[in-house]
PDB file of N, CA and C in Angstrom:
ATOM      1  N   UNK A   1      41.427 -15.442  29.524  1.00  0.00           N
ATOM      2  CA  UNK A   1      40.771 -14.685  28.474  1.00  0.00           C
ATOM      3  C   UNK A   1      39.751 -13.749  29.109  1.00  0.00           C
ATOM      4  N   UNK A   2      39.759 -12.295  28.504  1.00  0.00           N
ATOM      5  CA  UNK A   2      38.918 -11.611  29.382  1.00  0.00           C
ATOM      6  C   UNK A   2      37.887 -11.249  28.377  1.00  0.00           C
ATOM      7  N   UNK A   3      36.716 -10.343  28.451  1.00  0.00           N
ATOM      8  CA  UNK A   3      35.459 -10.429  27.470  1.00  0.00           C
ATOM      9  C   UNK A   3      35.587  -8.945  27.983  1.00  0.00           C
ATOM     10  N   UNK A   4      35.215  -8.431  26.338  1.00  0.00           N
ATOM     11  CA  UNK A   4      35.368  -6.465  27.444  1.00  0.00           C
ATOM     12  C   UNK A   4      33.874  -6.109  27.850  1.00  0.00           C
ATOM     13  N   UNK A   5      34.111  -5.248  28.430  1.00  0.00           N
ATOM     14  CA  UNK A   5      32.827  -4.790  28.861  1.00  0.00           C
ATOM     15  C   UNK A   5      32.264  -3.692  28.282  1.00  0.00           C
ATOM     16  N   UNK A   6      30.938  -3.551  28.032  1.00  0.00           N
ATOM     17  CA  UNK A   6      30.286  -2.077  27.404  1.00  0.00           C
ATOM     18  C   UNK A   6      29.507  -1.502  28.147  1.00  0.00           C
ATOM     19  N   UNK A   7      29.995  -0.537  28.275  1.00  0.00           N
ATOM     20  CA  UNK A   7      29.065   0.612  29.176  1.00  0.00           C
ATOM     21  C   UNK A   7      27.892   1.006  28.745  1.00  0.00           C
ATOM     22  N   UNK A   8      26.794   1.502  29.221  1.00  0.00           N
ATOM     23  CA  UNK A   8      25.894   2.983  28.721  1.00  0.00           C
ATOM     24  C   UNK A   8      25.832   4.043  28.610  1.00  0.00           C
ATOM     25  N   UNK A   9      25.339   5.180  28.015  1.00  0.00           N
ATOM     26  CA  UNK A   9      25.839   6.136  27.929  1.00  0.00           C
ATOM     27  C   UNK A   9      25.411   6.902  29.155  1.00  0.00           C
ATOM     28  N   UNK A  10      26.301   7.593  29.498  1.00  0.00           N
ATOM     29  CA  UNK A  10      25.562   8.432  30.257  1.00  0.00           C
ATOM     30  C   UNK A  10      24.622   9.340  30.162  1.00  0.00           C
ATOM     31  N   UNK A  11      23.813   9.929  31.109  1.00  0.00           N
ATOM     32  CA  UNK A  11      22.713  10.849  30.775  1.00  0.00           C
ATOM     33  C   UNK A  11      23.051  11.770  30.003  1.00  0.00           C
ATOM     34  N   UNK A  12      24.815  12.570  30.023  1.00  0.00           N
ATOM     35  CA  UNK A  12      25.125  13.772  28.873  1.00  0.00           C
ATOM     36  C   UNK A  12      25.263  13.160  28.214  1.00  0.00           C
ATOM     37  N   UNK A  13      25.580  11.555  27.833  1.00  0.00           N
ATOM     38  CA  UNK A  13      25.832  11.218  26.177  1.00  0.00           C
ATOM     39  C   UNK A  13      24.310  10.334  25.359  1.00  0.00           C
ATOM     40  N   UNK A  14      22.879  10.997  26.182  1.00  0.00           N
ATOM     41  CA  UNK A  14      22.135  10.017  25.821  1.00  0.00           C
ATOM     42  C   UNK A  14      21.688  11.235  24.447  1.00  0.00           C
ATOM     43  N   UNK A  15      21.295  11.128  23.972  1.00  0.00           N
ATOM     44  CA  UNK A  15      20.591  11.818  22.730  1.00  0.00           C
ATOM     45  C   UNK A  15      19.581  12.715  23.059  1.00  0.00           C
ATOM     46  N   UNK A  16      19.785  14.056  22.803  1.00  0.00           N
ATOM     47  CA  UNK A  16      19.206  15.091  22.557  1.00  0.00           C
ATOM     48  C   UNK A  16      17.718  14.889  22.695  1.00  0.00           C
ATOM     49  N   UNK A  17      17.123  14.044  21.479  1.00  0.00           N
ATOM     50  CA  UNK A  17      16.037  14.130  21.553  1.00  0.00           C
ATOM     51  C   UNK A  17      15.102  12.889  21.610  1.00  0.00           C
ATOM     52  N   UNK A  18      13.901  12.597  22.410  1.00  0.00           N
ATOM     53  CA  UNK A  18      13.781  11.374  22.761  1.00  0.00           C
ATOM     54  C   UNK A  18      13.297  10.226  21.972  1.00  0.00           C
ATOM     55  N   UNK A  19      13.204   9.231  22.030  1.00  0.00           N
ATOM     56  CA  UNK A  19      12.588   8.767  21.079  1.00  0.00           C
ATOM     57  C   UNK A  19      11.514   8.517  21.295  1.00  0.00           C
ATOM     58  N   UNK A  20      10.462   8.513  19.891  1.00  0.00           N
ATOM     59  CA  UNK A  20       9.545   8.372  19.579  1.00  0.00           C
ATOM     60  C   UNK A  20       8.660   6.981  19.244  1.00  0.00           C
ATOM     61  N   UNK A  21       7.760   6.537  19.349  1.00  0.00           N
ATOM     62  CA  UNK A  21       7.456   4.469  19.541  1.00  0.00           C
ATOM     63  C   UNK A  21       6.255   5.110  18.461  1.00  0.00           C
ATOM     64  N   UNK A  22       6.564   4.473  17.493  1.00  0.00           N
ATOM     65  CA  UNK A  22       5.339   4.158  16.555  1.00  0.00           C
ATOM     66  C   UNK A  22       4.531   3.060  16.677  1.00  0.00           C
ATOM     67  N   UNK A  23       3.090   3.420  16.667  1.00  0.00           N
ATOM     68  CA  UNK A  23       2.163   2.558  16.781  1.00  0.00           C
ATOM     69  C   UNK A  23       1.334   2.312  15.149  1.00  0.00           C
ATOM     70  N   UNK A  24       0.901   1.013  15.472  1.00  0.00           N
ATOM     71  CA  UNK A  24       0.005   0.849  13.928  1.00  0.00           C
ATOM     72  C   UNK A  24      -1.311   0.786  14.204  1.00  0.00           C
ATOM     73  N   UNK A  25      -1.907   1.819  15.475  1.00  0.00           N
ATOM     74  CA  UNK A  25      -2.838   2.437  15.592  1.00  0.00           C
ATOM     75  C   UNK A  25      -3.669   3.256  14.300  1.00  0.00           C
ATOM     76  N   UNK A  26      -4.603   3.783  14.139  1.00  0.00           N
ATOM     77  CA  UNK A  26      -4.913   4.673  12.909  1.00  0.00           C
ATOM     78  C   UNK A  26      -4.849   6.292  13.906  1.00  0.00           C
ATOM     79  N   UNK A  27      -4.210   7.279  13.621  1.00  0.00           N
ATOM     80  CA  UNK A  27      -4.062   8.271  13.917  1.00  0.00           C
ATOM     81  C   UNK A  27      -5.328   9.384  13.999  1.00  0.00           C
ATOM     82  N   UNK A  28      -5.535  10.723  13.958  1.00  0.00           N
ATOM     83  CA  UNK A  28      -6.323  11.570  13.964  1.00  0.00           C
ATOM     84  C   UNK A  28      -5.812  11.866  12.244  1.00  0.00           C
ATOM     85  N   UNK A  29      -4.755  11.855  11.933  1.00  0.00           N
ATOM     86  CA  UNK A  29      -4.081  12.281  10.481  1.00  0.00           C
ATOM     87  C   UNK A  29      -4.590  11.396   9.460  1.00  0.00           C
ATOM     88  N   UNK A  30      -4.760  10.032   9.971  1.00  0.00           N
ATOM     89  CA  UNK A  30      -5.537   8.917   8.712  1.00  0.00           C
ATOM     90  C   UNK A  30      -6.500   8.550   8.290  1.00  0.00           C
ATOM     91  N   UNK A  31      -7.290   9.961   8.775  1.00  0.00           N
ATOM     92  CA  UNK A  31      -8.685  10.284   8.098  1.00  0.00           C
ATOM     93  C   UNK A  31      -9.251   9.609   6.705  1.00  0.00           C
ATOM     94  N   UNK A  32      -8.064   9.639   5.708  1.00  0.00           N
ATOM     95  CA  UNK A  32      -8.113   9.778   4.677  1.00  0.00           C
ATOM     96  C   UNK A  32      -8.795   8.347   4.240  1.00  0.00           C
ATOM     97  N   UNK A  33     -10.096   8.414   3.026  1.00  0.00           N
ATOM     98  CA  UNK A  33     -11.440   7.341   3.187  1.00  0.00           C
ATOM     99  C   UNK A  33     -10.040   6.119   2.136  1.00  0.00           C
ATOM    100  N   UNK A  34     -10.784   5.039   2.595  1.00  0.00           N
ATOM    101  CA  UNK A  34     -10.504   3.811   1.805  1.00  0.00           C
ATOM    102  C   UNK A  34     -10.633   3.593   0.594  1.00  0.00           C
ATOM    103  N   UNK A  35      -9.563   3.045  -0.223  1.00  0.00           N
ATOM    104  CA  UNK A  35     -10.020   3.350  -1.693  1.00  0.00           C
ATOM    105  C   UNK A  35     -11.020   1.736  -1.891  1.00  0.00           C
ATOM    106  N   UNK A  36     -11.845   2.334  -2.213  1.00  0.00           N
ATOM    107  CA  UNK A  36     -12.764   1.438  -3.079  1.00  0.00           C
ATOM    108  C   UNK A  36     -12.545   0.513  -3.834  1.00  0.00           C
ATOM    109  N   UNK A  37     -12.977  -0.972  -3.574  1.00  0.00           N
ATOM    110  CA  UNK A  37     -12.374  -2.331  -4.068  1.00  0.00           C
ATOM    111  C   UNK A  37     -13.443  -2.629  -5.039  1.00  0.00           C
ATOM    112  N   UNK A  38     -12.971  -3.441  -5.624  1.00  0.00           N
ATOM    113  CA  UNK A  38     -14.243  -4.224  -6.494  1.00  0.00           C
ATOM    114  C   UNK A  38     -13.375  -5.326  -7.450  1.00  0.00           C
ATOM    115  N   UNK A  39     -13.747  -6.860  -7.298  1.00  0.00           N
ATOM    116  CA  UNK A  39     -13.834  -7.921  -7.662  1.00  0.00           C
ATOM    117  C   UNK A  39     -13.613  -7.999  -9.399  1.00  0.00           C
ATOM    118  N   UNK A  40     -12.845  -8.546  -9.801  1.00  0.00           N
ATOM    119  CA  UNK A  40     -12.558  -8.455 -11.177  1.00  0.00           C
ATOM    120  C   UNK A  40     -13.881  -9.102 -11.860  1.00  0.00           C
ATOM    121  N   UNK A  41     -14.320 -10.015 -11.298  1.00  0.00           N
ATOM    122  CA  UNK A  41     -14.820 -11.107 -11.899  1.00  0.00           C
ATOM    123  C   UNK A  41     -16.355 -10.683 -11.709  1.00  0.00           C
ATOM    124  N   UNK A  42     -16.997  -9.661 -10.490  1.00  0.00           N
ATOM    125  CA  UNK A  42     -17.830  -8.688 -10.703  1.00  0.00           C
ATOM    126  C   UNK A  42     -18.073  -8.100 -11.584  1.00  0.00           C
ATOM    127  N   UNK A  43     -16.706  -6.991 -12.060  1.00  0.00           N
ATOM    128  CA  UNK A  43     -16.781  -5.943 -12.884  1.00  0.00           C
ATOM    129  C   UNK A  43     -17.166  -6.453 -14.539  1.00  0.00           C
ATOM    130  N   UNK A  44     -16.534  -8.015 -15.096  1.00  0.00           N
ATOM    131  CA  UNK A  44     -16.185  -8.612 -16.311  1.00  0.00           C
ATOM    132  C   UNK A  44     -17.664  -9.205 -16.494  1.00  0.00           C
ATOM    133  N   UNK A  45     -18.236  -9.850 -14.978  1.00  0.00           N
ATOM    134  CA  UNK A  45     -19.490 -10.372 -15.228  1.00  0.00           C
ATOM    135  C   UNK A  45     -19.415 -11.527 -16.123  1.00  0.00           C
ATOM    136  N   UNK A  46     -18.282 -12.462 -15.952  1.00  0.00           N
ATOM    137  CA  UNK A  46     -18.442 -13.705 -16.876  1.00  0.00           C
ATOM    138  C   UNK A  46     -17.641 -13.412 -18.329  1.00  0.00           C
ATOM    139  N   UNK A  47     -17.783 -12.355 -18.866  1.00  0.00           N
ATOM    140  CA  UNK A  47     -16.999 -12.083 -19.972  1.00  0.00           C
ATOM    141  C   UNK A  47     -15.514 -11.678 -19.958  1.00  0.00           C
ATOM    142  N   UNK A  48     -14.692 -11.839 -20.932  1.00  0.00           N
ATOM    143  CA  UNK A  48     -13.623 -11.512 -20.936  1.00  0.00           C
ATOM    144  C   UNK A  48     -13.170  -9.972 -21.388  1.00  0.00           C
ATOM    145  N   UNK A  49     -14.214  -9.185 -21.724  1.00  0.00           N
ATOM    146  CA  UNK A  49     -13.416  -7.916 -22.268  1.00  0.00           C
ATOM    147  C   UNK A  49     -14.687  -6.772 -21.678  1.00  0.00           C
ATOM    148  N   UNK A  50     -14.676  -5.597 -21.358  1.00  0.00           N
ATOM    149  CA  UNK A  50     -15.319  -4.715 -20.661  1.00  0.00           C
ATOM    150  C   UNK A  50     -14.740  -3.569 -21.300  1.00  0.00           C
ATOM    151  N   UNK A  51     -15.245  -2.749 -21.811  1.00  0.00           N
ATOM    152  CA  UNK A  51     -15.222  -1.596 -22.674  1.00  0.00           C
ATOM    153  C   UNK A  51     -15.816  -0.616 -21.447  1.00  0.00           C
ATOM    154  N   UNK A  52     -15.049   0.652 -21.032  1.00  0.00           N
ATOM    155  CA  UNK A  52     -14.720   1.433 -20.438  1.00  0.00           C
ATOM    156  C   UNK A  52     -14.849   3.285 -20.928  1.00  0.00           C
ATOM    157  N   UNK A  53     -15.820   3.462 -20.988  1.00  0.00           N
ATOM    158  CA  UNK A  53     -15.700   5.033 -21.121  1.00  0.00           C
ATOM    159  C   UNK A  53     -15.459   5.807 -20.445  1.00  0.00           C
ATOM    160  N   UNK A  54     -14.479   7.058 -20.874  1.00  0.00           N
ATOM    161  CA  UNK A  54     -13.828   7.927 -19.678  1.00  0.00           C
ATOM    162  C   UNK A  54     -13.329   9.561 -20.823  1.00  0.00           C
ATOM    163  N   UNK A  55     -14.272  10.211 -20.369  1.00  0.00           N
ATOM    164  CA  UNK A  55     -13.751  11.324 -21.376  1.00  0.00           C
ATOM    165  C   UNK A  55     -13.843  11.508 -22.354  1.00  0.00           C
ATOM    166  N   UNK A  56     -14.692  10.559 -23.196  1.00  0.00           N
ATOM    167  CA  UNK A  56     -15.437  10.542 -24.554  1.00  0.00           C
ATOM    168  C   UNK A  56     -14.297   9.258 -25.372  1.00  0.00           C
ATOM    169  N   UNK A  57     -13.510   8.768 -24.759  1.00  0.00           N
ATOM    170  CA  UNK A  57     -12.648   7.710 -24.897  1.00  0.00           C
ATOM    171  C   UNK A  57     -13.067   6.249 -24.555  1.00  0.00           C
ATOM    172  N   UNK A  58     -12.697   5.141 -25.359  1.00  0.00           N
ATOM    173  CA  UNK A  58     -12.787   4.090 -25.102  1.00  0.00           C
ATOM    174  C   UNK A  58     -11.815   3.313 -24.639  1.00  0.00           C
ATOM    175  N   UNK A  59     -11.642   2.502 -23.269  1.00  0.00           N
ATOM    176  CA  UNK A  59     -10.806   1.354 -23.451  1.00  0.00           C
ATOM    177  C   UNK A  59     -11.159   0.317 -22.536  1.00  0.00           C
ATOM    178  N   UNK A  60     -10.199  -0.485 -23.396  1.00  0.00           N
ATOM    179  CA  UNK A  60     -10.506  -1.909 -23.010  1.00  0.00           C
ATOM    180  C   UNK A  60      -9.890  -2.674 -22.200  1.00  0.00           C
ATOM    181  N   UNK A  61     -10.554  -3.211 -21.554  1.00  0.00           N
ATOM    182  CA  UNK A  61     -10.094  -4.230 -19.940  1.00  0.00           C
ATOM    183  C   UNK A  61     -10.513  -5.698 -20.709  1.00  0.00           C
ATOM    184  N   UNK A  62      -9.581  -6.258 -20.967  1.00  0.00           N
ATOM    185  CA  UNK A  62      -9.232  -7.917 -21.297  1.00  0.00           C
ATOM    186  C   UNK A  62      -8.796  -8.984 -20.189  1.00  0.00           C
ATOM    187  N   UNK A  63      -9.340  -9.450 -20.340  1.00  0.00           N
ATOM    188  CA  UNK A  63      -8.439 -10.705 -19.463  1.00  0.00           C
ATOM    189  C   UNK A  63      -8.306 -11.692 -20.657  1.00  0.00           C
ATOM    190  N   UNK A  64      -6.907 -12.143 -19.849  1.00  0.00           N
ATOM    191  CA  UNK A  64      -5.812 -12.810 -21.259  1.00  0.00           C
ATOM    192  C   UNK A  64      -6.094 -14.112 -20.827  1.00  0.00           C
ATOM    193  N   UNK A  65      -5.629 -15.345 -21.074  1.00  0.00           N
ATOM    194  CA  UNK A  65      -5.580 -16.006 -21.624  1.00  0.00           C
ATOM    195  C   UNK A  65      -4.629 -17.155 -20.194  1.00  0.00           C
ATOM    196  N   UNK A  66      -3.853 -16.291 -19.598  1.00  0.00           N
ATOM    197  CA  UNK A  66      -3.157 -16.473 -18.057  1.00  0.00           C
ATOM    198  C   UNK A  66      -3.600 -15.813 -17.272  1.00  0.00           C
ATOM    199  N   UNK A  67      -5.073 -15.590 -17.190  1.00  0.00           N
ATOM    200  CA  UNK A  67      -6.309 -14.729 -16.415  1.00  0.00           C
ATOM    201  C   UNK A  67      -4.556 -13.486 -15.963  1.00  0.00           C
ATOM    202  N   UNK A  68      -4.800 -12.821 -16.645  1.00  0.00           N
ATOM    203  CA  UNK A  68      -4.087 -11.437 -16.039  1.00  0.00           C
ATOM    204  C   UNK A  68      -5.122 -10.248 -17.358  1.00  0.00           C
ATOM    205  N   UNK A  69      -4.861  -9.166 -16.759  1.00  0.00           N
ATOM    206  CA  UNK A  69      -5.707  -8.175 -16.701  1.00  0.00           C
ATOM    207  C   UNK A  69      -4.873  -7.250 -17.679  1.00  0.00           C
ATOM    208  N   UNK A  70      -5.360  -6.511 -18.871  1.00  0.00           N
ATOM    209  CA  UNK A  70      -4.783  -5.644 -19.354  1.00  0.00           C
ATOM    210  C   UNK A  70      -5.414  -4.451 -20.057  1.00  0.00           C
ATOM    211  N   UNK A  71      -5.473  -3.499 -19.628  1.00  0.00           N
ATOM    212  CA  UNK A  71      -6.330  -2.224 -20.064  1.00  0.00           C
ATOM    213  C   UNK A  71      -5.311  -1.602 -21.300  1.00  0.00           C
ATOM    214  N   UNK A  72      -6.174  -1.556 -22.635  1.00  0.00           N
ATOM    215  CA  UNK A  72      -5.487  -0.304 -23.596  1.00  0.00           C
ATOM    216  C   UNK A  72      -6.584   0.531 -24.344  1.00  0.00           C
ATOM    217  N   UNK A  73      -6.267   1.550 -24.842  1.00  0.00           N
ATOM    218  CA  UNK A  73      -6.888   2.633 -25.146  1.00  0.00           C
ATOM    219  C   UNK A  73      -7.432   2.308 -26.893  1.00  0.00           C
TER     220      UNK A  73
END
């Protein structure tokens, strides 16, 4: 029984263009600022509902009942 063999390519069959190694470095390009966090349980302060003005509009941030979060207008 024989096992085939695989070659490499040669230098004319290697690819045009080289490759590139990404790093998860932060770049000169990822300037861009951090979005701003904040704690649910900060914002609610013990209560369950937080009334929200934005544009002469009201809405409301609830927490339900299966602590999940639901904003309506």
């Amino acid at each position: 029984m024989t096992m085939p063999v695989l070659s490499l390519p040669q230098r004319a069959e290697a690819p045009a263009r080289p490759f590139r190694l990404l790093s998860l470095q932060p770049t000169a390009a990822d300037d861009t600022p951090a979005t701003r966090r904040i704690s649910s349980q900060l914002l609610l302060n013990g209560e369950r509902e937080l009334v929200i003005q934005h544009q002469g509009s009201e809405y409301h941030l609830r927490l339900t009942r299966n602590n999940k979060l639901i904003l309506t207008k």
